[in-house]
C-alpha atoms as a PDB file:
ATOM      1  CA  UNK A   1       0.000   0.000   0.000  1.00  0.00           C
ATOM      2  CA  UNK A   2       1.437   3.244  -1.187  1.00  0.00           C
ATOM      3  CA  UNK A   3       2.319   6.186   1.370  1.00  0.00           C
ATOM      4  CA  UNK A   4       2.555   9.592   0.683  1.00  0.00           C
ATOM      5  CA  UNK A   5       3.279  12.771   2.816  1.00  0.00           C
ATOM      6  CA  UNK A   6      -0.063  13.598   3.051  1.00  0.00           C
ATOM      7  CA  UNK A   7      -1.266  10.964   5.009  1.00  0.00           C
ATOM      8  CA  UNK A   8       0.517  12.550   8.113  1.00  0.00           C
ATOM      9  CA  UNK A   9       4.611  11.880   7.184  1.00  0.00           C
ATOM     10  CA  UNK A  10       7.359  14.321   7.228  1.00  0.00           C
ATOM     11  CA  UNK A  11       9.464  13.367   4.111  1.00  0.00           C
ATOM     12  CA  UNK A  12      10.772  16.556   3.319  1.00  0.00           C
ATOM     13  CA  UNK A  13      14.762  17.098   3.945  1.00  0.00           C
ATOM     14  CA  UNK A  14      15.071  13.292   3.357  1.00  0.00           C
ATOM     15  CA  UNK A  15      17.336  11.573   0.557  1.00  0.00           C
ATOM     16  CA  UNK A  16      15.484   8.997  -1.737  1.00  0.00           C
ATOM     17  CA  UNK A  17      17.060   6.361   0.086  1.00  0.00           C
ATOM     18  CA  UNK A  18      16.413   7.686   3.832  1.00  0.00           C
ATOM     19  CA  UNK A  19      12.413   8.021   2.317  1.00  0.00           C
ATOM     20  CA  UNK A  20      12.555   4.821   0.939  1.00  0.00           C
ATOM     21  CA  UNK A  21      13.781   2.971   3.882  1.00  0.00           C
ATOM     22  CA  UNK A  22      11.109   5.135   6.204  1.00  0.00           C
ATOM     23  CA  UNK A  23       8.253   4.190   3.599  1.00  0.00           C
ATOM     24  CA  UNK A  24       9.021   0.518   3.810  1.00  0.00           C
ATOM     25  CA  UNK A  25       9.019   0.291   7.657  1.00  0.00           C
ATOM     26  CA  UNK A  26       5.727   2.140   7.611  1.00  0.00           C
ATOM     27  CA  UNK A  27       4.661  -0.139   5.267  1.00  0.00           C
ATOM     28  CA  UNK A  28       5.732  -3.328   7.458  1.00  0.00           C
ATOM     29  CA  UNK A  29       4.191  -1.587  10.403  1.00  0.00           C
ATOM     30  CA  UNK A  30       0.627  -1.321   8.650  1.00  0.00           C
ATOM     31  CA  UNK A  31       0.958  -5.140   7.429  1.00  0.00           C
ATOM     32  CA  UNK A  32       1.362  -6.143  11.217  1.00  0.00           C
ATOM     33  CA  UNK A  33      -1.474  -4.052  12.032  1.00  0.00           C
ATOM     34  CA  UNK A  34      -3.427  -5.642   8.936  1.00  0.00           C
ATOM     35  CA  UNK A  35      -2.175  -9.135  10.240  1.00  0.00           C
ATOM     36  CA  UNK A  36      -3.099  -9.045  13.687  1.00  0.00           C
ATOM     37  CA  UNK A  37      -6.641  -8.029  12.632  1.00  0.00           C
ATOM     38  CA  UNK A  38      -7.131 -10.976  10.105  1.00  0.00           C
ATOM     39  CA  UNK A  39      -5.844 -13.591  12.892  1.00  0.00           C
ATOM     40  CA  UNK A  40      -7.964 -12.279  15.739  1.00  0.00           C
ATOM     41  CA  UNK A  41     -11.068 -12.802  13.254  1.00  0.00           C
ATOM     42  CA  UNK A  42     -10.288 -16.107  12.075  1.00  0.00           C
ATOM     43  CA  UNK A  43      -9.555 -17.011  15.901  1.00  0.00           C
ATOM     44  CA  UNK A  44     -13.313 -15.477  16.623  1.00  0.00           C
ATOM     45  CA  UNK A  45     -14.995 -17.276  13.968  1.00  0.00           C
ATOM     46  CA  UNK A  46     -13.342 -21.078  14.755  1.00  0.00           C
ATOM     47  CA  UNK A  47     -14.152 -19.764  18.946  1.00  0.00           C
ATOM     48  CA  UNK A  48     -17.731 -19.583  17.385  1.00  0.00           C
ATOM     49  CA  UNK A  49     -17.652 -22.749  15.545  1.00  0.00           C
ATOM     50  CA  UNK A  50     -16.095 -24.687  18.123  1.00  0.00           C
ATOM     51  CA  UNK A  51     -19.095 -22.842  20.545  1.00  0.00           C
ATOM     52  CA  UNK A  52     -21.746 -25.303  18.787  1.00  0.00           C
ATOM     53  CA  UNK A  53     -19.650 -28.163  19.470  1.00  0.00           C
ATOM     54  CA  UNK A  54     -20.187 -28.027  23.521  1.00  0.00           C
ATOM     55  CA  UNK A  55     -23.425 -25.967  23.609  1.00  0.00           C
ATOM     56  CA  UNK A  56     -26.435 -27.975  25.077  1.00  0.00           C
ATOM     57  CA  UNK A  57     -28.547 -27.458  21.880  1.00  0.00           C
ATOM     58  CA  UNK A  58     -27.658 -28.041  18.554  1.00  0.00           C
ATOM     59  CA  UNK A  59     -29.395 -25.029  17.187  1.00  0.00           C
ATOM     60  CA  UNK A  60     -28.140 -21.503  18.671  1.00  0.00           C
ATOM     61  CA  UNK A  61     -30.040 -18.013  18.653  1.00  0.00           C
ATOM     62  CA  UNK A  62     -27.262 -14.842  17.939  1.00  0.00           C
ATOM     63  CA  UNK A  63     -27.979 -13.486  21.674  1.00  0.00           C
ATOM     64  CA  UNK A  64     -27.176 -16.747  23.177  1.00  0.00           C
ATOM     65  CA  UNK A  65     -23.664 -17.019  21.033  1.00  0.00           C
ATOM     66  CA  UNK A  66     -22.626 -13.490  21.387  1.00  0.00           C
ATOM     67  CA  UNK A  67     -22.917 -13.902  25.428  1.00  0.00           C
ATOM     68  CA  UNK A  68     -20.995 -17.037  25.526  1.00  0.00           C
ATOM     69  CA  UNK A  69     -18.021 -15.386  23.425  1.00  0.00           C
ATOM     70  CA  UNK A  70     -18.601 -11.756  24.771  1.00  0.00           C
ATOM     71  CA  UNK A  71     -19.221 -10.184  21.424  1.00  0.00           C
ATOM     72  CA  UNK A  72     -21.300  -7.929  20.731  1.00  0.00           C
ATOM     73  CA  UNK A  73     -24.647  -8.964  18.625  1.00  0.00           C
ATOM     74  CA  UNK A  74     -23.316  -6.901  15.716  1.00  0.00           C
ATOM     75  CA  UNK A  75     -19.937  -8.678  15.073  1.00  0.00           C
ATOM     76  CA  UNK A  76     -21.625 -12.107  16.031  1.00  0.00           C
ATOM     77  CA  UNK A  77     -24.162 -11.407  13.263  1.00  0.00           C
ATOM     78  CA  UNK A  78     -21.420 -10.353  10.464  1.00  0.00           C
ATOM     79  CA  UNK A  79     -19.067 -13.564  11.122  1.00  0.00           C
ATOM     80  CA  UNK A  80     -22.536 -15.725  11.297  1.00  0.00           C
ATOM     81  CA  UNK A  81     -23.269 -13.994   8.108  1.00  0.00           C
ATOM     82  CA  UNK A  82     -19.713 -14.631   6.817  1.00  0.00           C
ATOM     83  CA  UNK A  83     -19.638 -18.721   7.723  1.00  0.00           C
ATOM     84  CA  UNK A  84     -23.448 -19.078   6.231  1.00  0.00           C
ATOM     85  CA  UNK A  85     -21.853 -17.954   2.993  1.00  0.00           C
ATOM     86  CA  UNK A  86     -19.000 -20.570   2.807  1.00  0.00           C
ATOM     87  CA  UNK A  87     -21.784 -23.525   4.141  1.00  0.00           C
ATOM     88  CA  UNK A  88     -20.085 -23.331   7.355  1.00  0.00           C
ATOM     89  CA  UNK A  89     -23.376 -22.463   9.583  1.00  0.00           C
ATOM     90  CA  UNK A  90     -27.273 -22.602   8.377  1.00  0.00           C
ATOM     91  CA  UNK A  91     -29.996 -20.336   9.753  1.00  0.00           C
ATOM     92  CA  UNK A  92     -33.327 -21.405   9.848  1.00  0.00           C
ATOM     93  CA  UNK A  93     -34.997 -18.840   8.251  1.00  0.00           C
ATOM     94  CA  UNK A  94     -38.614 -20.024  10.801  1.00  0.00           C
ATOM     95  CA  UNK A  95     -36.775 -20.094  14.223  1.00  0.00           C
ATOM     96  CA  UNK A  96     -33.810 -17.524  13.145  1.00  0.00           C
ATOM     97  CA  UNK A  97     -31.638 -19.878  15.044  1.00  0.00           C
ATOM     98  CA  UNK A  98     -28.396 -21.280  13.514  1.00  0.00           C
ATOM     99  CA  UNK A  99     -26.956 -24.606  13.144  1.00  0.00           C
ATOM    100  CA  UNK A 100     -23.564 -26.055  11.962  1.00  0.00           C
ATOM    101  CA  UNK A 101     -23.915 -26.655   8.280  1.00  0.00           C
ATOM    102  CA  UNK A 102     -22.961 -29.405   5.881  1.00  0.00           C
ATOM    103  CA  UNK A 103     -19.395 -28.102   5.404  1.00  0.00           C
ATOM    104  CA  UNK A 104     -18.500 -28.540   8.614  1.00  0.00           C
ATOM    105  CA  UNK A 105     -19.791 -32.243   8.038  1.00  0.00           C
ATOM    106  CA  UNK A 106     -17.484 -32.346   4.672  1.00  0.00           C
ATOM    107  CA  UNK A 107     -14.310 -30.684   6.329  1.00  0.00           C
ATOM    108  CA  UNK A 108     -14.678 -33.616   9.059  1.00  0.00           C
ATOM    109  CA  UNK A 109     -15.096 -36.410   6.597  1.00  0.00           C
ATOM    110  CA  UNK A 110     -12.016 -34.971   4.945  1.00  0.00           C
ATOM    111  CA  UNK A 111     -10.313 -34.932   8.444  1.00  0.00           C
ATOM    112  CA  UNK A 112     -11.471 -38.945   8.585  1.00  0.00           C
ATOM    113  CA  UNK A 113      -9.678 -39.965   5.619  1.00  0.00           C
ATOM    114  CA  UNK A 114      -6.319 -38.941   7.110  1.00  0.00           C
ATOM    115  CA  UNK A 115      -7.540 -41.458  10.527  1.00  0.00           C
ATOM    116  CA  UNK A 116      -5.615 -44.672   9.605  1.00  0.00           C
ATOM    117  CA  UNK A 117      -8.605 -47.085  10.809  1.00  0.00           C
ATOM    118  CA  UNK A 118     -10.477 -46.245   8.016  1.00  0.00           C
ATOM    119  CA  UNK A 119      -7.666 -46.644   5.384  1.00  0.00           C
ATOM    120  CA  UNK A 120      -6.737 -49.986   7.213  1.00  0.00           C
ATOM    121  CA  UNK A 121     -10.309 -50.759   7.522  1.00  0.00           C
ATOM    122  CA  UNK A 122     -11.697 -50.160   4.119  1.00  0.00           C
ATOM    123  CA  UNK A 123     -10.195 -53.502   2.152  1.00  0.00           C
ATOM    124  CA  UNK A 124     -11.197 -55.299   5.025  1.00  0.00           C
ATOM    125  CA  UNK A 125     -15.044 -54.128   4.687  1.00  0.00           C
ATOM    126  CA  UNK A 126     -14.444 -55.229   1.026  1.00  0.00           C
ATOM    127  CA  UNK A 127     -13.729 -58.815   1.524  1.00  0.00           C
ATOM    128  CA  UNK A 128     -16.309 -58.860   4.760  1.00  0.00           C
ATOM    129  CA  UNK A 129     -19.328 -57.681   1.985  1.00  0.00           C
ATOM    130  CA  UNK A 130     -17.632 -60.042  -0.718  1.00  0.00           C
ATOM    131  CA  UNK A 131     -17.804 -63.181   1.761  1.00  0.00           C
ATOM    132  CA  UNK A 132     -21.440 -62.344   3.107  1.00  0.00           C
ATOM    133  CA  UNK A 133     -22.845 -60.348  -0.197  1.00  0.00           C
ATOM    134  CA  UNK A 134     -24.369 -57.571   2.233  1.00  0.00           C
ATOM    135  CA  UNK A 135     -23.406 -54.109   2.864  1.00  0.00           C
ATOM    136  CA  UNK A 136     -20.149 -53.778   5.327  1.00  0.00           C
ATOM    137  CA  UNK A 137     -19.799 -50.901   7.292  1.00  0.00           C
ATOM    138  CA  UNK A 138     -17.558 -48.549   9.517  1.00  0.00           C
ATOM    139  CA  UNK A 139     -18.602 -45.957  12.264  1.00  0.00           C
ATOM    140  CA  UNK A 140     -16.375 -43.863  14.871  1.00  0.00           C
ATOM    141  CA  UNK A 141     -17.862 -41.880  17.735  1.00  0.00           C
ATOM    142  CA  UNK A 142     -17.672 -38.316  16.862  1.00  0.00           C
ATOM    143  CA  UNK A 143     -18.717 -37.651  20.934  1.00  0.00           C
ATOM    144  CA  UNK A 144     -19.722 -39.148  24.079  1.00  0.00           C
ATOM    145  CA  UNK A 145     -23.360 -39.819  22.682  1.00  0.00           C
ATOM    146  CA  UNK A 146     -23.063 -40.112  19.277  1.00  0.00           C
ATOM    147  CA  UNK A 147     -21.504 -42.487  16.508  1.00  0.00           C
ATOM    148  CA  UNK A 148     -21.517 -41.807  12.542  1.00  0.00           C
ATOM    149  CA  UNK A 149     -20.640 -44.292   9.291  1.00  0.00           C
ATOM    150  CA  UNK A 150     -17.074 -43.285   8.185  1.00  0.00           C
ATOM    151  CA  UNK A 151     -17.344 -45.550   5.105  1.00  0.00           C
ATOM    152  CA  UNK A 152     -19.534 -48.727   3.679  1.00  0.00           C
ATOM    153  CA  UNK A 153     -18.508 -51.336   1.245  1.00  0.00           C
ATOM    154  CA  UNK A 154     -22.278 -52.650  -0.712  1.00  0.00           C
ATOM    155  CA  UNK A 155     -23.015 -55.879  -2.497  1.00  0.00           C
ATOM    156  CA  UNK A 156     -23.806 -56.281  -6.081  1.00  0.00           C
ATOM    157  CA  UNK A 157     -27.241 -57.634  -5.660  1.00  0.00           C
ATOM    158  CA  UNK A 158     -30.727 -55.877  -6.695  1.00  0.00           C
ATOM    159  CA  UNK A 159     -31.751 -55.504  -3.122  1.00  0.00           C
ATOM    160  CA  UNK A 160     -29.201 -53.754  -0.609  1.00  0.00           C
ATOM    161  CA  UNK A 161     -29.207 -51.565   2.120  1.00  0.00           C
ATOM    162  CA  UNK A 162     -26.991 -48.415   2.137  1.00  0.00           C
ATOM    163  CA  UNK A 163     -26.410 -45.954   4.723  1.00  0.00           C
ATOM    164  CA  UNK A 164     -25.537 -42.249   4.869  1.00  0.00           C
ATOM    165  CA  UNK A 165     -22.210 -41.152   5.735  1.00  0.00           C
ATOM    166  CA  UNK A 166     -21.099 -38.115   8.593  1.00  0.00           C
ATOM    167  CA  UNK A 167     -25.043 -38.310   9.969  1.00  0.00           C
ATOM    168  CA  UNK A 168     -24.666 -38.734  13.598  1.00  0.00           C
ATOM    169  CA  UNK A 169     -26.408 -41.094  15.861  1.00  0.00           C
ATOM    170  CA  UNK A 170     -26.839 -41.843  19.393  1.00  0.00           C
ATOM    171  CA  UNK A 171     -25.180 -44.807  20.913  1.00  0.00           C
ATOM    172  CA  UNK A 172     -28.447 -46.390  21.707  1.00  0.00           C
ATOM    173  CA  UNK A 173     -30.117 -46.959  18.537  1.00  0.00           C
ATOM    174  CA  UNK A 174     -29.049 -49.836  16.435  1.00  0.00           C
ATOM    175  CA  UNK A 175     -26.287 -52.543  16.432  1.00  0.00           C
ATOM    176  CA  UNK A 176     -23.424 -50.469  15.991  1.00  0.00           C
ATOM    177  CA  UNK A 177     -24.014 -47.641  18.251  1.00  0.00           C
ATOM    178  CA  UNK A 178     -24.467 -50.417  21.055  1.00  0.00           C
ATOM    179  CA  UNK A 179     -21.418 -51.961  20.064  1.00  0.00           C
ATOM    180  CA  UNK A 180     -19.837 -48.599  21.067  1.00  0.00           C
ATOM    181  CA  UNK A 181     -22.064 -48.438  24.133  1.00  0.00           C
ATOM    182  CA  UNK A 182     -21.996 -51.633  25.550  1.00  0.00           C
ATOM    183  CA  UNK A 183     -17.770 -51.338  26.533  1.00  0.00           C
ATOM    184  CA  UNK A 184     -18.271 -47.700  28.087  1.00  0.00           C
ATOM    185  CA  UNK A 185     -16.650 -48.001  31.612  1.00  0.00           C
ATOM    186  CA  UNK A 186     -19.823 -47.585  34.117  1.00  0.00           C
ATOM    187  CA  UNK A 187     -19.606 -44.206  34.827  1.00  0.00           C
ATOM    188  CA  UNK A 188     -19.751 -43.439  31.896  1.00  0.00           C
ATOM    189  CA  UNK A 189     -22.917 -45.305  30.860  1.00  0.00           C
ATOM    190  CA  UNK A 190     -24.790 -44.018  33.675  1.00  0.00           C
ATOM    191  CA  UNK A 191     -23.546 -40.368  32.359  1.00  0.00           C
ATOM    192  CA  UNK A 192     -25.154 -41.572  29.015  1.00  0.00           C
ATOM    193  CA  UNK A 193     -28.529 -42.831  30.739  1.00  0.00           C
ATOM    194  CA  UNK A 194     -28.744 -39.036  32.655  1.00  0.00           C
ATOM    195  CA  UNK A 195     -30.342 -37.893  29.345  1.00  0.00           C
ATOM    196  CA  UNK A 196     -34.137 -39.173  28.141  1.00  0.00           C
ATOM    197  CA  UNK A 197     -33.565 -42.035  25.859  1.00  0.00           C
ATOM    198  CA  UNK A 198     -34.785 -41.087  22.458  1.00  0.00           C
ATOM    199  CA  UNK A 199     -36.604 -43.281  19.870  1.00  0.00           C
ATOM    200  CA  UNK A 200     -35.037 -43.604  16.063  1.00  0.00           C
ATOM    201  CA  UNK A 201     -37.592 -45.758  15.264  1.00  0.00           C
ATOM    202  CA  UNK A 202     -40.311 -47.913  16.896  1.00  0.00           C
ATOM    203  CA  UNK A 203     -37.818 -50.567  17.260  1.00  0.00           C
ATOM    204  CA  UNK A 204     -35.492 -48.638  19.346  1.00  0.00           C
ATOM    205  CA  UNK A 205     -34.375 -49.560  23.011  1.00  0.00           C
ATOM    206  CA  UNK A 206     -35.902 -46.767  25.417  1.00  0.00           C
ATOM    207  CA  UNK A 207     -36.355 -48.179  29.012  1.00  0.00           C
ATOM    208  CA  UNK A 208     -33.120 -47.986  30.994  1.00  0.00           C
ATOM    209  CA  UNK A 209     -33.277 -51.507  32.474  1.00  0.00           C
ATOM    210  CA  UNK A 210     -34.248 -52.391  28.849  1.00  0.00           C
ATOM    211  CA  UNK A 211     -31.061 -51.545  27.625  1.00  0.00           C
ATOM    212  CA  UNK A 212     -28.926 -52.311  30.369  1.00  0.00           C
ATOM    213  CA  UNK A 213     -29.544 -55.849  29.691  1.00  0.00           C
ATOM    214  CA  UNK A 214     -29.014 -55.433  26.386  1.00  0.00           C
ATOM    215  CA  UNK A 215     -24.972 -53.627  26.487  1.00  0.00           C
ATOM    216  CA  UNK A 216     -24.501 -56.803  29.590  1.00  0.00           C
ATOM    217  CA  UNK A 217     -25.174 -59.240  26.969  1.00  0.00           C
ATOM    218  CA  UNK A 218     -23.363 -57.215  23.912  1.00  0.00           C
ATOM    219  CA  UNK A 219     -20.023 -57.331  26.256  1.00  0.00           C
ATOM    220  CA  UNK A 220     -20.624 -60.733  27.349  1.00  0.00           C
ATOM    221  CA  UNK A 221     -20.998 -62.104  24.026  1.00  0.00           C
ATOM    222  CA  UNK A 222     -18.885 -59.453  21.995  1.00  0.00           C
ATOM    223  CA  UNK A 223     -20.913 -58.108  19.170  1.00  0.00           C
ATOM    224  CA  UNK A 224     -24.410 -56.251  18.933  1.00  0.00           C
ATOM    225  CA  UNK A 225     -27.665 -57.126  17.217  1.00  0.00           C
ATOM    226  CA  UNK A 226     -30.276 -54.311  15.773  1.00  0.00           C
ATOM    227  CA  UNK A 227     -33.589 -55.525  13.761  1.00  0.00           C
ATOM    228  CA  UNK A 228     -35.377 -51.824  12.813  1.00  0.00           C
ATOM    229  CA  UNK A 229     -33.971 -50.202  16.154  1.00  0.00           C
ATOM    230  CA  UNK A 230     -32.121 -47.639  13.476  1.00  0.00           C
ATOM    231  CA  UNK A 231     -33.840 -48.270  10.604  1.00  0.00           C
ATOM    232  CA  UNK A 232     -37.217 -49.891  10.240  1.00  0.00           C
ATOM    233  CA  UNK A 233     -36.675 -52.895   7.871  1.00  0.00           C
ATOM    234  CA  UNK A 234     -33.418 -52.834   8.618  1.00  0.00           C
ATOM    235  CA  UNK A 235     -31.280 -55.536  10.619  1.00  0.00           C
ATOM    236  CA  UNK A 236     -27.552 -56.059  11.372  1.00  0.00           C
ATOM    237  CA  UNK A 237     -24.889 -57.163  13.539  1.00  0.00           C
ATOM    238  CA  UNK A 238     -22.131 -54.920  14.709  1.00  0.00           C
ATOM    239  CA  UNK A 239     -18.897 -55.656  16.600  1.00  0.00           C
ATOM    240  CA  UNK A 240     -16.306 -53.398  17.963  1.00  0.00           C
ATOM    241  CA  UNK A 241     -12.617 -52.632  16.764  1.00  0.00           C
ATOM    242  CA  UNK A 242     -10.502 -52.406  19.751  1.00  0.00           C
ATOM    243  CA  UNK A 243      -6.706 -50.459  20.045  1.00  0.00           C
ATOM    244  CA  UNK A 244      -3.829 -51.815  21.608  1.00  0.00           C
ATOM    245  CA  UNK A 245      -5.257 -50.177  25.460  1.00  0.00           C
ATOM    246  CA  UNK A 246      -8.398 -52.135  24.950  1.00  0.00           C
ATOM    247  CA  UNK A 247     -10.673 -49.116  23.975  1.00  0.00           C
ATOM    248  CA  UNK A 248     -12.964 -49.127  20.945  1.00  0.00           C
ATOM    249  CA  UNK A 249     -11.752 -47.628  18.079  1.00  0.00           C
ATOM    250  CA  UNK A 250     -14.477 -48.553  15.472  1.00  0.00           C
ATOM    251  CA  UNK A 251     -17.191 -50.437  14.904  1.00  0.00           C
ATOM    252  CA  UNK A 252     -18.057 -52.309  11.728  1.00  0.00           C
ATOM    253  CA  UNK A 253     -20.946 -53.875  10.961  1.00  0.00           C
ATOM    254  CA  UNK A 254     -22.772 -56.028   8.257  1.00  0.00           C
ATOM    255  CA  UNK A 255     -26.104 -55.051   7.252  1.00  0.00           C
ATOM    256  CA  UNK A 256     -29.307 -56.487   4.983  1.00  0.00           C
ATOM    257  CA  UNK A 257     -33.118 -56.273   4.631  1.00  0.00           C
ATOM    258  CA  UNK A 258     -34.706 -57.290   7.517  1.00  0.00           C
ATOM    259  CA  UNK A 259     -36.647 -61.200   5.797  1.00  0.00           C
ATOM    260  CA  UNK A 260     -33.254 -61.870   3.794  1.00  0.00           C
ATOM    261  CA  UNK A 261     -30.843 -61.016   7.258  1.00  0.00           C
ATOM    262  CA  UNK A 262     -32.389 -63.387   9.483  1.00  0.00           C
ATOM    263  CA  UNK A 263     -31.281 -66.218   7.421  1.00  0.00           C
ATOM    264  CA  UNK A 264     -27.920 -65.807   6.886  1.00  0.00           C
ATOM    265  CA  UNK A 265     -27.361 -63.864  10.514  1.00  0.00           C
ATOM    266  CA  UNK A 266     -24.739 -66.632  11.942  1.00  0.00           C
ATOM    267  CA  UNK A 267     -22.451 -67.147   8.801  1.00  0.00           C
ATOM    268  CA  UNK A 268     -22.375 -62.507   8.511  1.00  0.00           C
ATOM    269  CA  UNK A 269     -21.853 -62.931  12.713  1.00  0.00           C
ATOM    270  CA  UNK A 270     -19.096 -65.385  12.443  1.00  0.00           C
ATOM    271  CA  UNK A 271     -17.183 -63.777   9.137  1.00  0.00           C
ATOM    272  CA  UNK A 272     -17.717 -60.084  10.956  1.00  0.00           C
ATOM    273  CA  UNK A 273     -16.305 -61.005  14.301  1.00  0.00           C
ATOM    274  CA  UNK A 274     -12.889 -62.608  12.646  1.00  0.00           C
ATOM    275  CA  UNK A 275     -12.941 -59.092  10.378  1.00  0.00           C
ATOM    276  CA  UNK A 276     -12.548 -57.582  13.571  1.00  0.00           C
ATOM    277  CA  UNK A 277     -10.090 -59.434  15.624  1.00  0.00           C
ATOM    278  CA  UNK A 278      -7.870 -59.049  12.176  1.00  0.00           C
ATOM    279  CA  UNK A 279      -8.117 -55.391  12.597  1.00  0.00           C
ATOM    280  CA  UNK A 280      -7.925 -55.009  16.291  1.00  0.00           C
ATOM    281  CA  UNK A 281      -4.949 -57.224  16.509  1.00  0.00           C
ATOM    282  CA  UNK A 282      -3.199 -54.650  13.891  1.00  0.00           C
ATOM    283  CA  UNK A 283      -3.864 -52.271  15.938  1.00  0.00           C
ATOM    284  CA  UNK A 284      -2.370 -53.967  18.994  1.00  0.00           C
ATOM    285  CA  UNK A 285      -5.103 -55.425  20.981  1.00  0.00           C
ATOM    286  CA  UNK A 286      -4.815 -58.339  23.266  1.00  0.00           C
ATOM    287  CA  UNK A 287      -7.506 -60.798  24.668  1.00  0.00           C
ATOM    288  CA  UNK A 288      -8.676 -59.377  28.173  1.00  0.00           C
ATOM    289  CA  UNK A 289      -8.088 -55.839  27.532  1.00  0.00           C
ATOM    290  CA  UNK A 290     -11.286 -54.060  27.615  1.00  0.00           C
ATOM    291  CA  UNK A 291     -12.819 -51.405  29.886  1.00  0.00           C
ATOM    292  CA  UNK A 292     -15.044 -51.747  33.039  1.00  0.00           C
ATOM    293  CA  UNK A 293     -17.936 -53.782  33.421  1.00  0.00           C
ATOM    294  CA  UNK A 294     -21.660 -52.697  33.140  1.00  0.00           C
ATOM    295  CA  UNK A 295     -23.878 -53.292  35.739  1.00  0.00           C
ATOM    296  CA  UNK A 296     -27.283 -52.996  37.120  1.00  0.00           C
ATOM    297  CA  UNK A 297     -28.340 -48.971  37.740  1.00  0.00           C
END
């Protein structure tokens, strides 16, 4: 950016090269300035960002976000307005409250592809929906409550069932979020069961003792069965990926039309639980390794 005299520097009595060396430190001085600015912005807009992530709702009014971060309404509304445009944050236009949007789901599946469980887990789901011709699939917990598909291998057959990728669900609807679930230590299942239990679909566990017995048996016997708890129509049988400490890292799952599944559950059981003792023990796992127990509330 140019400089002259005018704007409020003496130049006169100077040689070319003393105003040329005085014009370039000015010049480095503004670019700071300029610098600073841009940083502190782009520092306020991920604060806001990362302020949906821990916020009890997932939708957000601009009075509610500009007290949390101590702005003021008016630069809370401009950086809003600045993220809707880049698909960042959506406002619906009914409510005027604002929600993460579907780039923030993209620049997160983009973040997954670097994770190294689902590059070592994708030929894996591959042979798994080759050996049982039904749709393989991946999920990782993206929270303490909720689990999404990372990837899914499907069968070439006229029926299949598919499932949508970076759409969260909560770890007590369907086989693979109880896969999840079921090897939470018990603190932190009774931390889950503080919050009302949620139906997906008809089929979905909501009674607390319900489900208890339900994650006892999925630990006792190692993998987790859904018929429409999810999905209505649906059916599957998930089992969890564990690292070399024992935690879960993944779950994968195999998963078919409800009529057709029920017929061929043991041989997709029996080919998904050696899929994931091949993967766990990559990643270091050991029989006899696994977190606390759950027991009765």
């Amino acid at each position: 950016m140019p400089l002259t005299a005018a704007e409020g520097h003496d130049f006169e009595g100077m040689d070319k090269v003393s105003q040329g060396t005085q014009l370039d430190d000015l010049e480095l001085q503004l670019g700071a300035k300029v610098s600073s600015a841009t940083i502190a912005t782009v520092v306020r807009a991920v604060d806001l960002l990362m302020y949906f992530k821990d916020a009890p709702t997932r939708d957000l009014g601009v009075s509610e976000i500009a007290d949390g971060l101590g702005m003021s309404k008016a630069a809370t509304h401009r950086m809003l307005a600045s993220l809707r445009v880049r698909g960042l944050i959506e406002l619906d236009e009914t409510t005027r409250r604002y929600t993460l949007g579907i780039g923030i789901m993209q620049l997160g599946l983009a973040y997954m592809d670097q994770i190294d469980i689902r590059r070592m887990a994708h030929p894996e789901l591959v042979r798994l929906s080759n050996r049982t011709n039904e749709t393989a699939t991946l999920s990782v917990r993206v929270d303490q409550r909720r689990r999404i598909y990372v990837d899914e291998v499907v069968p070439r057959r006229e029926v299949i069932m598919s499932v949508s990728l970076g759409i969260p669900y909560p770890l007590h609807a369907g086989a693979s979020s109880k896969a999840f679930l079921a090897f939470y230590t018990e603190e932190e299942v009774d931390r889950y069961l503080d919050s009302t239990l949620e139906a997906v679909t008809d089929g979905t566990i909501t009674d607390t003792a319900a489900l208890l017995k339900e994650l006892r048996l999925v630990r006792e016997q190692g993998w987790a069965r859904s018929i429409g708890e999810r999905r209505s129509g649906a059916a599957s049988v998930a089992a969890p990926v564990f690292d070399h400490s024992g935690k879960v890292a993944a779950v994968i799952s195999v998963c078919g039309p409800k009529e057709r599944f029920e017929a061929e559950f043991d041989a997709c059981r029996d080919a998904l639980l050696e899929t994931t003792a091949r993967l766990s023990m990559r990643l270091g796992w050991a029989p006899g390794r696994m977190g606390g127990e759950v027991t009765a509330r």
